[in-house]
Protein backbone atom coordinates (compact mmCIF):
# COMPACT_ATOMS: atom_id res chain seq x y z
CA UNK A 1 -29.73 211.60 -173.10
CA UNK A 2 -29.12 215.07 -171.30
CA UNK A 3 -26.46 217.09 -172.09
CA UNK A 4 -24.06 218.06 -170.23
CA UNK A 5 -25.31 221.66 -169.74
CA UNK A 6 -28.30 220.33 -168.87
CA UNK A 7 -27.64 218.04 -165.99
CA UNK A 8 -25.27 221.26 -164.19
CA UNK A 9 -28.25 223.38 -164.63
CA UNK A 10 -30.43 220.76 -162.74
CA UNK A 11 -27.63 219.94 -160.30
CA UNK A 12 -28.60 223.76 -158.70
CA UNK A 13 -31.58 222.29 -157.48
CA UNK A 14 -30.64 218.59 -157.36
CA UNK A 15 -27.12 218.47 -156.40
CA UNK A 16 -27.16 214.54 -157.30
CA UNK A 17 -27.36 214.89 -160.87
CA UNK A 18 -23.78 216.40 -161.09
CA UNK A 19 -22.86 213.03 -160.71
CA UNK A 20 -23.53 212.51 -164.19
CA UNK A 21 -20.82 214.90 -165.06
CA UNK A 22 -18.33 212.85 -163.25
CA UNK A 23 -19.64 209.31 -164.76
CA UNK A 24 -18.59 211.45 -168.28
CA UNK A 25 -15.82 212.77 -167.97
CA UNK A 26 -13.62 211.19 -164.65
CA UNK A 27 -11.89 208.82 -167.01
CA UNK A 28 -10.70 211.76 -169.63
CA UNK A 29 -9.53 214.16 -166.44
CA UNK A 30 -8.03 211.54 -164.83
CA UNK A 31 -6.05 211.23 -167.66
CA UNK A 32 -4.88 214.11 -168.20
CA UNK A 33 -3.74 214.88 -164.80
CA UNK A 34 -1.76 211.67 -164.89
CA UNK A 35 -0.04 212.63 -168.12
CA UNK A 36 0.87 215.59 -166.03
CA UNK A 37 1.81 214.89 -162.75
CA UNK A 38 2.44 210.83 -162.66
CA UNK A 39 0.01 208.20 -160.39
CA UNK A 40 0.83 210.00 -157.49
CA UNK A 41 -0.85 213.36 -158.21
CA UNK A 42 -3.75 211.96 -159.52
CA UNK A 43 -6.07 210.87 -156.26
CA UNK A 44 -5.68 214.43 -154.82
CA UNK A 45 -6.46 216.75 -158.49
CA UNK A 46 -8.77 214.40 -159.80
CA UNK A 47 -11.17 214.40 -156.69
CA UNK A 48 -10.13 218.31 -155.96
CA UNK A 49 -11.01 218.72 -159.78
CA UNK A 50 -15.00 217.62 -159.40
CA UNK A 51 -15.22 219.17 -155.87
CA UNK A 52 -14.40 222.42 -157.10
CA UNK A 53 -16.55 221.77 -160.41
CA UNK A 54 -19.01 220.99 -158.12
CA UNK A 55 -18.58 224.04 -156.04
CA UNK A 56 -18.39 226.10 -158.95
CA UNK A 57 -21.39 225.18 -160.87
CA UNK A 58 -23.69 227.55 -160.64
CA UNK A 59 -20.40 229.34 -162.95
CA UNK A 60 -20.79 227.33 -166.13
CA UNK A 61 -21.32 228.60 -169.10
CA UNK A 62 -24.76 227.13 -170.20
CA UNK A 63 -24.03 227.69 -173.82
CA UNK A 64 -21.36 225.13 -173.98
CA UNK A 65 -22.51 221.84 -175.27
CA UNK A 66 -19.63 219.78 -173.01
CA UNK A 67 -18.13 220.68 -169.72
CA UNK A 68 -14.98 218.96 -170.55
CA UNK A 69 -12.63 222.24 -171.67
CA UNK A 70 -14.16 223.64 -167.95
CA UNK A 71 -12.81 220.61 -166.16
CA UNK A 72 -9.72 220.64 -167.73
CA UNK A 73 -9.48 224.55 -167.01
CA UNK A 74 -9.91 223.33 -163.55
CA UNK A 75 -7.50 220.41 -163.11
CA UNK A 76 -4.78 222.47 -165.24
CA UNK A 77 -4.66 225.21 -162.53
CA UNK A 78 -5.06 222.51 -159.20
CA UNK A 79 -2.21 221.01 -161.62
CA UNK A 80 0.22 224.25 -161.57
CA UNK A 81 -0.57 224.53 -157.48
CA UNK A 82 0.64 220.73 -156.80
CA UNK A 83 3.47 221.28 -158.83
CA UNK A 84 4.54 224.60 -156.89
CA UNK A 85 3.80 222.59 -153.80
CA UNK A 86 5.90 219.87 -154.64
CA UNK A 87 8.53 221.99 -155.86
CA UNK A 88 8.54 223.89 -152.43
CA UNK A 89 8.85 220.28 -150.82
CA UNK A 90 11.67 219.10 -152.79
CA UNK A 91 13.60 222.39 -152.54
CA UNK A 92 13.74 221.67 -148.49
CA UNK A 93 14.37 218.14 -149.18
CA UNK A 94 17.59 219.16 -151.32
CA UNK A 95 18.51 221.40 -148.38
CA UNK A 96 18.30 218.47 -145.86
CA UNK A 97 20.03 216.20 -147.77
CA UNK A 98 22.58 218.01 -150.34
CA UNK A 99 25.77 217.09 -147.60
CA UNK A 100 24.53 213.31 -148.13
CA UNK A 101 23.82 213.18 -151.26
CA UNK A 102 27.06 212.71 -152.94
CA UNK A 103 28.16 210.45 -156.21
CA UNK A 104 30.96 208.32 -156.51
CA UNK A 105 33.16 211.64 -158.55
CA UNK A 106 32.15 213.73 -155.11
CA UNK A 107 29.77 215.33 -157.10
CA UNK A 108 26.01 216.41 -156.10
CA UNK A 109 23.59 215.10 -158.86
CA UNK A 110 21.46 218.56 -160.17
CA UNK A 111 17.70 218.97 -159.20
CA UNK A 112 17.73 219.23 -163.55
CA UNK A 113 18.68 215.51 -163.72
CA UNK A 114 16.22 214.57 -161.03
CA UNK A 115 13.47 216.29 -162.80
CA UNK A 116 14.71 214.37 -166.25
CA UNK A 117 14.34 210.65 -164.41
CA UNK A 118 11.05 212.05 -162.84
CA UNK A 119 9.25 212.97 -165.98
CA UNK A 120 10.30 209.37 -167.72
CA UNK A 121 9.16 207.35 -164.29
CA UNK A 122 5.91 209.34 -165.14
CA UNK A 123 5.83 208.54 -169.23
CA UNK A 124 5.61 204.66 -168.14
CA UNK A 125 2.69 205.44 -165.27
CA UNK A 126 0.31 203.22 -166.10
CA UNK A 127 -3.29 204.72 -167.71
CA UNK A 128 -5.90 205.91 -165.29
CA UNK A 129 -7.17 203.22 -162.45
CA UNK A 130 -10.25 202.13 -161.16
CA UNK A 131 -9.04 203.00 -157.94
CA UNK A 132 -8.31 206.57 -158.90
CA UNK A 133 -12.02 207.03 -160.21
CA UNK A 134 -13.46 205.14 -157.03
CA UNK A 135 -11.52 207.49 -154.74
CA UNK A 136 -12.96 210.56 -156.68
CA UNK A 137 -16.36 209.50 -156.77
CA UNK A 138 -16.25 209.09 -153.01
CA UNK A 139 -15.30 212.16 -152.38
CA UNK A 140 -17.92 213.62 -154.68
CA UNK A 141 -20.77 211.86 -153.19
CA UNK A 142 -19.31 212.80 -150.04
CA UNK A 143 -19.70 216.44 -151.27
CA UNK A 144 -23.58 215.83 -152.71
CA UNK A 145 -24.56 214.86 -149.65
CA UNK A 146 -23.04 217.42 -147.72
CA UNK A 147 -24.87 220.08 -150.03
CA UNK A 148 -28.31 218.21 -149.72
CA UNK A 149 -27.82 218.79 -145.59
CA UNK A 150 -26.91 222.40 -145.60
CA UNK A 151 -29.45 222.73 -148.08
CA UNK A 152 -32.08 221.03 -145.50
CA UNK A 153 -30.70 223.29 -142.71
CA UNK A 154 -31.07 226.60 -144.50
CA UNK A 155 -34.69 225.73 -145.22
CA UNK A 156 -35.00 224.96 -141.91
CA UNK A 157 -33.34 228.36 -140.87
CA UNK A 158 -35.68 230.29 -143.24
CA UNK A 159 -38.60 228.70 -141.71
CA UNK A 160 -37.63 228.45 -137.92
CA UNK A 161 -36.53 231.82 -137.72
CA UNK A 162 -38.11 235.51 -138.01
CA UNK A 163 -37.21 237.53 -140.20
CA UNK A 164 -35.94 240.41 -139.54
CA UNK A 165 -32.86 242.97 -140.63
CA UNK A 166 -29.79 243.69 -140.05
CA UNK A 167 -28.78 244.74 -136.20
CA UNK A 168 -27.40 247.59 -135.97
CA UNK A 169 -25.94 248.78 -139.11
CA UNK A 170 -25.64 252.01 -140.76
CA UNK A 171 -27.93 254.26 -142.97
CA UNK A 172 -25.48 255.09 -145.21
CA UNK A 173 -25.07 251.43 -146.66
CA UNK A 174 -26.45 249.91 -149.48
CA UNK A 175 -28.39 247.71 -146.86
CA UNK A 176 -31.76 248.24 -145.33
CA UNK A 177 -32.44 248.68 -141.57
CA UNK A 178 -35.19 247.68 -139.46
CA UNK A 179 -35.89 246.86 -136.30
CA UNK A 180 -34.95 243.10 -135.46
CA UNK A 181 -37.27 240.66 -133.62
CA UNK A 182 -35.18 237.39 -133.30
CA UNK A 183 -37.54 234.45 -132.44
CA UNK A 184 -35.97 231.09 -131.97
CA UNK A 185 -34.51 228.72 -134.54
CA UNK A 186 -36.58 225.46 -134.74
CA UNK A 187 -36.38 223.11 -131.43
CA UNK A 188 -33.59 220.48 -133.34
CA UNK A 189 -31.45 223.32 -133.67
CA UNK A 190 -29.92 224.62 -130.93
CA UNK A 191 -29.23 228.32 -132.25
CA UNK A 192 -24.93 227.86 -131.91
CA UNK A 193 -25.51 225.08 -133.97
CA UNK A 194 -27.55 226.94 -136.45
CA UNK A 195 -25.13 229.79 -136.39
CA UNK A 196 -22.34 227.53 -136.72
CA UNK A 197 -23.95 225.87 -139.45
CA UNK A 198 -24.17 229.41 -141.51
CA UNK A 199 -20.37 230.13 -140.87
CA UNK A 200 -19.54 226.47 -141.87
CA UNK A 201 -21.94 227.16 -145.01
CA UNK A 202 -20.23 230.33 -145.84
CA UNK A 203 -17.27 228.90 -145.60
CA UNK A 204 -17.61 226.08 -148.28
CA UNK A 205 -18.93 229.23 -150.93
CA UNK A 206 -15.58 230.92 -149.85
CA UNK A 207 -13.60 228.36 -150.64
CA UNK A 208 -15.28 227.95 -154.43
CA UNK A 209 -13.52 230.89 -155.28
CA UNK A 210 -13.82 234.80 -155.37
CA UNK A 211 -16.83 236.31 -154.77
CA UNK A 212 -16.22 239.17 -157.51
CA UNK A 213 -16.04 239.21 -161.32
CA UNK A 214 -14.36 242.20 -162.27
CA UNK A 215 -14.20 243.38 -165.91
CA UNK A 216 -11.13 244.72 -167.72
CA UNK A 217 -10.30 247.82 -166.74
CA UNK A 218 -13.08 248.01 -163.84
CA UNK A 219 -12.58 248.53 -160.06
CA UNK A 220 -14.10 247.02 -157.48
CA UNK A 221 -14.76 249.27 -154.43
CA UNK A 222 -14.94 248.28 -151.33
CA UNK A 223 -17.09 251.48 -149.52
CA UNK A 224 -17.01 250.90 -145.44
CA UNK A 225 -19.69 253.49 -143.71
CA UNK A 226 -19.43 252.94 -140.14
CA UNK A 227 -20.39 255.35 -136.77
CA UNK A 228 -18.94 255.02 -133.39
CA UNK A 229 -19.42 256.52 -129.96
CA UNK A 230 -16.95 258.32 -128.68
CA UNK A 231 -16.91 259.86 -124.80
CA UNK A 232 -15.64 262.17 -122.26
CA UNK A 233 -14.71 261.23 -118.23
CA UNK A 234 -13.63 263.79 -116.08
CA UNK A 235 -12.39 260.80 -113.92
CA UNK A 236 -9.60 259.97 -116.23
CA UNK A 237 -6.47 261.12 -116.23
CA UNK A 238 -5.84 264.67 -117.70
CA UNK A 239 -5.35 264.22 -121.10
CA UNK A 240 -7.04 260.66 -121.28
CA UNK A 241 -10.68 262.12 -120.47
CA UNK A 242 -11.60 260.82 -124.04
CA UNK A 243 -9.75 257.35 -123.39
CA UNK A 244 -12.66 255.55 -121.30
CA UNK A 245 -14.07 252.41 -122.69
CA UNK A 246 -16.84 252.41 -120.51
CA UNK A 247 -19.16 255.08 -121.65
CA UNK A 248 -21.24 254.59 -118.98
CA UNK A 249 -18.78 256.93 -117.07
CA UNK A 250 -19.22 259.48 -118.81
CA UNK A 251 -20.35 263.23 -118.97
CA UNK A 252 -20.90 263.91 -122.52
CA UNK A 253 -20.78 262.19 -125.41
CA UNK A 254 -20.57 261.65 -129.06
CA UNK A 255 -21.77 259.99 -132.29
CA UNK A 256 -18.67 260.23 -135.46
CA UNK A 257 -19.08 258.80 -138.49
CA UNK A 258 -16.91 258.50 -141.55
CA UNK A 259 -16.94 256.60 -144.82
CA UNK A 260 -13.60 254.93 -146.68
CA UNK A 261 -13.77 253.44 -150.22
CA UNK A 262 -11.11 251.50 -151.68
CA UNK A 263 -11.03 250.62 -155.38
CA UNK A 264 -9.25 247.96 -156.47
CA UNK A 265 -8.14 247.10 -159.95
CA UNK A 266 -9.08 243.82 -161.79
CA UNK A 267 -5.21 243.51 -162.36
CA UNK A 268 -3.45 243.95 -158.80
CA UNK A 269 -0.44 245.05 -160.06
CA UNK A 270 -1.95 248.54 -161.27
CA UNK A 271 -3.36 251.59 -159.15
CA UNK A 272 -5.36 251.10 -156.03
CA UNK A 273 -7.09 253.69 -155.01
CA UNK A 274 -8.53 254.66 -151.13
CA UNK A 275 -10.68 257.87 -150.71
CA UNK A 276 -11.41 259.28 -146.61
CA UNK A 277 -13.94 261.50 -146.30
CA UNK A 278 -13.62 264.01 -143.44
CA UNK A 279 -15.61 262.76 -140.13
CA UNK A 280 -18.99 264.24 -138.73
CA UNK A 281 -20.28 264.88 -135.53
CA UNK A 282 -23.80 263.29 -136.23
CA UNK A 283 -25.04 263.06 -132.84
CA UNK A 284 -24.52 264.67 -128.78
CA UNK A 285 -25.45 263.72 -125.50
CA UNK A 286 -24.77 264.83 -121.97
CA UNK A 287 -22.53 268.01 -121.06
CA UNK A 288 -22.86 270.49 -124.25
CA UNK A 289 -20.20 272.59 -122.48
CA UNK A 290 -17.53 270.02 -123.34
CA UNK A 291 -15.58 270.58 -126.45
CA UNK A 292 -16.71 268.07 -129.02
CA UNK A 293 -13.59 266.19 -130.24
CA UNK A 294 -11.31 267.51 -133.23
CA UNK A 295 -12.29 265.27 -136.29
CA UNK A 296 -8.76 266.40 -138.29
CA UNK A 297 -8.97 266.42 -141.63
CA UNK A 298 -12.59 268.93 -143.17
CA UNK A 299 -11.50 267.48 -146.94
CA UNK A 300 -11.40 263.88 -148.06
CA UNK A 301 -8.27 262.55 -148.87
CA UNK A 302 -7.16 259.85 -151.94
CA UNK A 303 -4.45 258.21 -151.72
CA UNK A 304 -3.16 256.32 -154.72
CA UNK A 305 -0.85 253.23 -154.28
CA UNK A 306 0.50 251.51 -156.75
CA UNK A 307 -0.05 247.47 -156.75
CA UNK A 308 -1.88 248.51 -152.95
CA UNK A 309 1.39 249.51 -151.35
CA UNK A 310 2.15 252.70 -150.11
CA UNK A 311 4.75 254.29 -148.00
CA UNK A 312 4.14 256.90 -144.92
CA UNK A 313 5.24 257.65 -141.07
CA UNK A 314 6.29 254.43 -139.45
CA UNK A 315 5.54 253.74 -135.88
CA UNK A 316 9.20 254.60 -134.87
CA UNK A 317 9.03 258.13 -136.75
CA UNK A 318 10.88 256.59 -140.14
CA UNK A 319 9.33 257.78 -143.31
CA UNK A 320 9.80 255.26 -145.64
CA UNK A 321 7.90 252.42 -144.02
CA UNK A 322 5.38 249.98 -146.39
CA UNK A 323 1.88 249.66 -145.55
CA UNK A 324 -0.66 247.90 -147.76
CA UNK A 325 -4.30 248.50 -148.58
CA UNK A 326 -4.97 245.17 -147.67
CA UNK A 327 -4.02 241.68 -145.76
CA UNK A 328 -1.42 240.34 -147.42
CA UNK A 329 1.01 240.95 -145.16
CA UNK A 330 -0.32 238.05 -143.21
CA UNK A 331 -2.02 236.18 -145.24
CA UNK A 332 0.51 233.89 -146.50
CA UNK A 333 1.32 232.89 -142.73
CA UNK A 334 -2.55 232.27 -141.72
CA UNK A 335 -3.57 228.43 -141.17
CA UNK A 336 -5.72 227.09 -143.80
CA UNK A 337 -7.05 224.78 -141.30
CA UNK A 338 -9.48 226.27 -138.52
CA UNK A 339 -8.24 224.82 -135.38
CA UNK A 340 -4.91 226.07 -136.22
CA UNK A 341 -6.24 229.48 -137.39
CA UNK A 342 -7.61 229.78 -133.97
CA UNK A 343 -3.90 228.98 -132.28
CA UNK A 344 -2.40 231.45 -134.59
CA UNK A 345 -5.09 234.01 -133.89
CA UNK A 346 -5.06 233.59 -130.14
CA UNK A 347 -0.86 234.66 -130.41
CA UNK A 348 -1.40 237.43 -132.39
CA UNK A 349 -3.85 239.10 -130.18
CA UNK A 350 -2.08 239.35 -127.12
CA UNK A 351 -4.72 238.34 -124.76
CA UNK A 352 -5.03 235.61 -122.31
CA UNK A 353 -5.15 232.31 -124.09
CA UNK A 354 -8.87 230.94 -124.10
CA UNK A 355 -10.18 234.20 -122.47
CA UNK A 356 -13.63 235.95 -123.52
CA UNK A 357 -11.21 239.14 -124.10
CA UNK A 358 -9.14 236.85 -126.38
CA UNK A 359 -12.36 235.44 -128.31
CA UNK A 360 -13.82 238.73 -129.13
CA UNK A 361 -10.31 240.57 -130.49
CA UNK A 362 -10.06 237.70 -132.58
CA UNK A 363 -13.88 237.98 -134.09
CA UNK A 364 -13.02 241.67 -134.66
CA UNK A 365 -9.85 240.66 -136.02
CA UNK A 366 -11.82 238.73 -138.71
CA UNK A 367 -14.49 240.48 -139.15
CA UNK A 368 -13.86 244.75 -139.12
CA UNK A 369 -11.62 244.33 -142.38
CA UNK A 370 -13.62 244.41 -145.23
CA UNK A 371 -10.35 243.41 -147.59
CA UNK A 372 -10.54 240.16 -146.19
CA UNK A 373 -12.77 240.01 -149.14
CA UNK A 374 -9.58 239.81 -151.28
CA UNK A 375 -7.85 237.51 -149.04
CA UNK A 376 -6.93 233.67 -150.92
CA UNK A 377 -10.18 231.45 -150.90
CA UNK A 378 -9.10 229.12 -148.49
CA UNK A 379 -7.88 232.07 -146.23
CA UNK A 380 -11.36 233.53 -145.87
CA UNK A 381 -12.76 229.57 -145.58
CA UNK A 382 -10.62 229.19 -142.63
CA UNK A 383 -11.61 232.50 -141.23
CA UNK A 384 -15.08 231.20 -141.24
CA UNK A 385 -15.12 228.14 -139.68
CA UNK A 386 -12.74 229.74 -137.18
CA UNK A 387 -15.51 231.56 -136.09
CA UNK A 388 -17.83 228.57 -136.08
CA UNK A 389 -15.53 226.81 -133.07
CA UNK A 390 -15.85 229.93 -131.11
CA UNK A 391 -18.58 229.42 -128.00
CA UNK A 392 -21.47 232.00 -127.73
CA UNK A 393 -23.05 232.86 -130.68
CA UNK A 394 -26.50 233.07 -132.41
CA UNK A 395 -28.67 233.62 -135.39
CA UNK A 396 -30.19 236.48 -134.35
CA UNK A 397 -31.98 237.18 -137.79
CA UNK A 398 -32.54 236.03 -141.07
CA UNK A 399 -33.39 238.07 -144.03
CA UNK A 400 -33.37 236.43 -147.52
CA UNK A 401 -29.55 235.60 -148.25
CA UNK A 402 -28.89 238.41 -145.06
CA UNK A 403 -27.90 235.81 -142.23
CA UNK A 404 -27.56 238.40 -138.83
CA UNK A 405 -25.09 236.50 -136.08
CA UNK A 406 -24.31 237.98 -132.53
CA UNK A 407 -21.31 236.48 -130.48
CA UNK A 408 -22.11 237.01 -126.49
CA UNK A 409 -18.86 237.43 -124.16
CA UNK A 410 -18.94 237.95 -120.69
CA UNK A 411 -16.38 238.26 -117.73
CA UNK A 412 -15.92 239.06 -114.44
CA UNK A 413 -16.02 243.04 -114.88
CA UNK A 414 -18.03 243.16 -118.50
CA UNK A 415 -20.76 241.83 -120.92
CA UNK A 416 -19.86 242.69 -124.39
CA UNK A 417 -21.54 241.48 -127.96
CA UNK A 418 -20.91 241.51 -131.71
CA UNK A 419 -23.48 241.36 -134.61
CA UNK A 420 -22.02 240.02 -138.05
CA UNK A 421 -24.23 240.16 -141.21
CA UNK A 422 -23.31 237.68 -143.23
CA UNK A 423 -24.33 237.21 -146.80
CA UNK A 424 -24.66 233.80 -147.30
CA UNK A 425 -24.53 233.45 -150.74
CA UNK A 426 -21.27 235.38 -151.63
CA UNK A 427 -19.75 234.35 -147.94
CA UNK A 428 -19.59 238.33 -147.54
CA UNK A 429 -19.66 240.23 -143.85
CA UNK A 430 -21.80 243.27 -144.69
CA UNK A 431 -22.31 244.48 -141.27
CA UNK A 432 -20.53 244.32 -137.83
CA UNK A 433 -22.45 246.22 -134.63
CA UNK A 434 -20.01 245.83 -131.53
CA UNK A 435 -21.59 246.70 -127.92
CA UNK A 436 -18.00 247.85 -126.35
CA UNK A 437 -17.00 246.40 -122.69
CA UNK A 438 -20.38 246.94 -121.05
CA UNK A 439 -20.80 247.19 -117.06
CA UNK A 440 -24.08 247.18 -116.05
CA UNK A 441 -23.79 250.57 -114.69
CA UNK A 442 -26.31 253.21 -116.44
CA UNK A 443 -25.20 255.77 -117.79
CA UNK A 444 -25.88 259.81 -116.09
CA UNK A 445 -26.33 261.73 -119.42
CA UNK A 446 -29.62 259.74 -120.38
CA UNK A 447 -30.71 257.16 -123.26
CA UNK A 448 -27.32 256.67 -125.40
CA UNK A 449 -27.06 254.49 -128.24
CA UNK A 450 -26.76 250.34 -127.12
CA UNK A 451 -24.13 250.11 -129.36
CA UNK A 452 -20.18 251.46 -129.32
CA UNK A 453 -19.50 251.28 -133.13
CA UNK A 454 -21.68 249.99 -136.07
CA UNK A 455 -20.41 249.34 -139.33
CA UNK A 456 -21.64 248.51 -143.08
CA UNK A 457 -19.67 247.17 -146.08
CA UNK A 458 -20.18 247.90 -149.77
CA UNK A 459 -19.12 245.97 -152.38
CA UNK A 460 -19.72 246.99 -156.05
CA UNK A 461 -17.71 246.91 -159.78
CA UNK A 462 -17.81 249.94 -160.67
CA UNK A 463 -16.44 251.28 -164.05
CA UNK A 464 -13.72 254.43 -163.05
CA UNK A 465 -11.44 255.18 -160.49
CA UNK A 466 -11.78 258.82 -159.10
CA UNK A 467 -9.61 261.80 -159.35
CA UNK A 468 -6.01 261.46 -157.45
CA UNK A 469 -6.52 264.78 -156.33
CA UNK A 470 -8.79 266.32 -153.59
């Protein structure tokens, strides 16, 4: 008979025989989560348990002879997030119905005494059901032979289309460049579907957990190395010369660029750090007469905030306001599910509902942050397949576990596009090329860049922080 780390090593390549690991062990998790939580608990952590086990494989420790302590690891902490989720429900419940809820001496029985009759309603639960284990293997199958299709499509992605590198994306990253030459996905796959299919793929690695295993005492930094056009139109208003979109319009023009790192401690609570290096002027077209524009700073700057909070100049002139280094200002209030992300999105971006202007800010939205990486895994899942429902998009390359995606808008007054590398197998963006509103008129100053802004991202553990002082 296999063992156990023998069948999870095979189940890489043949996701069926991780079925054996639930035949195993189903009964003994099952269980243990009804011990925990009662019958009612134990459909939803038991078949959440093996999906995530599933998810996570590729994880296990191939030294241990049984994968029982790593399934119990798993249930325990699915265990401690239905219990805060019940908790959360029964906390409103008490709210809605404390004036009701009233004995005989007028008084109101405590949530302590409820808990006491709960726990004894769950010490005569019955042992684990059939049912239970039924439900659970359903759900696992379900989940085998959703891996075996996205494993089909990606081999027919890597043989239907050309490979080629990323579009658009900086030589300063830790990512190659070449020229691409897209050539069409095969003829059963319509390339949105294909590109969907690589979101929706990304997605379910998001969801298996962080992408990053940072030791103790380590840092991860997150390095962003991006360029951007940058223009000047007499036309405009005095003042706003520099404030035209369309560069098209104007007489002289500029490439910037600029690099950001942020390092970011294995225990959150400690010292972030973010380092700015001063701008560059690496490129001019047009009008040399025209003063190029003041870049600010000429020394980097490092900033050190403790737990990734900081204070500084609000936008109303106070100087105490919070900022943090990341998203988690919003994302405890982003949908988990993608329709509803998209509803969210669409109010937070101020444009017409269901308008191409509304579609792209909400790709940039998702995609120009590279601490998204740190978002919760079913916040970045959801920001994936969010971006699968959007219309007009495209592989446009694929190079090994590179995946190159451009989303196509176009209205009345502009044509505008956005190229995402994706790395598939950490559900990474490493890349984002945007076009800027484009009009169709050309431009007077002569062969400018096709892009407006082009952007890599960085991700590496790296062992020290650097200095807090420039």
């Amino acid at each position: 008979m296999s063992t156990d780390s023998e069948d999870i090593a095979a189940s890489i390549e043949d996701p069926g025989r991780f079925a054996e690991i639930f035949e195993r062990h189903s009964r003994a998790v099952g269980g243990y989560v009804r011990r925990r939580l009662g019958v009612d608990g134990v459909d939803d952590v038991l078949s959440e348990t093996f999906l995530v086990a599933f998810r996570r494989r590729a994880s296990f420790d191939a030294d241990s002879d049984s994968a029982r302590p790593w399934l119990l690891g798993i249930a325990t902490r699915l265990i401690k997030r239905h219990r805060a989720q019940e908790a959360t429900q029964w906390r409103a419940f008490e709210h809605a119905s404390a004036a009701a809820e009233v004995q005989e001496d007028g008084s109101v029985p405590s949530s302590d005494a409820r808990l006491d009759a709960e726990r004894a309603l769950r010490e005569l639960a019955p042992r684990i059901e059939d049912e239970h284990i039924v439900v659970a293997r359903e759900a696992l199958r379900e989940e085998i032979r959703g891996e075996r299709r996205r494993a089909a499509r990606r081999q027919g992605r890597r043989l239907g289309v050309g490979i080629g590198a990323l579009v658009g994306v900086g030589a300063a990253a830790a990512v190659a460049i070449a020229t691409v030459q897209a050539i069409a996905p095969p003829t059963s796959v319509t390339t949105a579907d294909a590109a969907a299919d690589v979101l929706e793929d990304a997605a379910d690695i998001a969801i298996s957990g962080a992408p990053f295993d940072v030791p103790e005492g380590a840092y991860l930094r997150i390095e962003s190395a991006g360029e951007w056009l940058a223009g000047w139109d007499d036309d405009m208003p005095e003042g706003a010369e520099r404030g035209n979109g369309d560069i098209a319009a104007a007489e002289a023009a500029w490439v910037i660029s600029g690099r950001t790192s942020m390092y970011v401690p294995r225990e959150r609570a400690d010292d972030w750090f973010r380092v700015v290096e001063p701008g560059e002027i690496v490129a001019a077209y047009g009008d040399t007469s025209i003063a190029a524009p003041d870049l600010g700073a000429s020394e980097r700057d490092v900033l050190v905030a403790s737990g990734g909070v900081y204070s500084d100049m609000g936008a109303f002139g106070e100087t105490d306001h919070e900022y943090t280094l990341d998203g988690r200002d919003l994302w405890d209030e982003m949908p988990t599910d993608a329709g509803d992300y998209l509803e969210w999105a669409r109010e937070r971006v101020g444009e017409q509902r269901d308008s191409t202007a509304s579609d792209s800010s909400i790709v940039e939205s998702i995609v120009d942050d590279p601490s998204q990486a740190l978002a919760p895994p079913e916040v970045r899942a959801a920001q994936l397949r969010a971006l699968a429902l959007l219309a007009g998009s495209e592989v446009r390359s694929v190079d090994g576990d590179v995946t190159t995606i451009r989303f196509s808008w176009s209205s009345a007054s502009w044509d505008a596009w956005t190229d995402i590398a994706i790395d598939t197998e950490r559900a990474l963006v490493l890349g984002v090329t945007s076009s800027g509103a484009q009009t169709g008129e050309t431009s007077a100053i002569g062969e400018l860049p096709t892009w407006s802004s082009r952007t890599t991202f960085a991700f590496e553990v790296v062992d020290d922080a650097p200095e807090s002082t420039t």
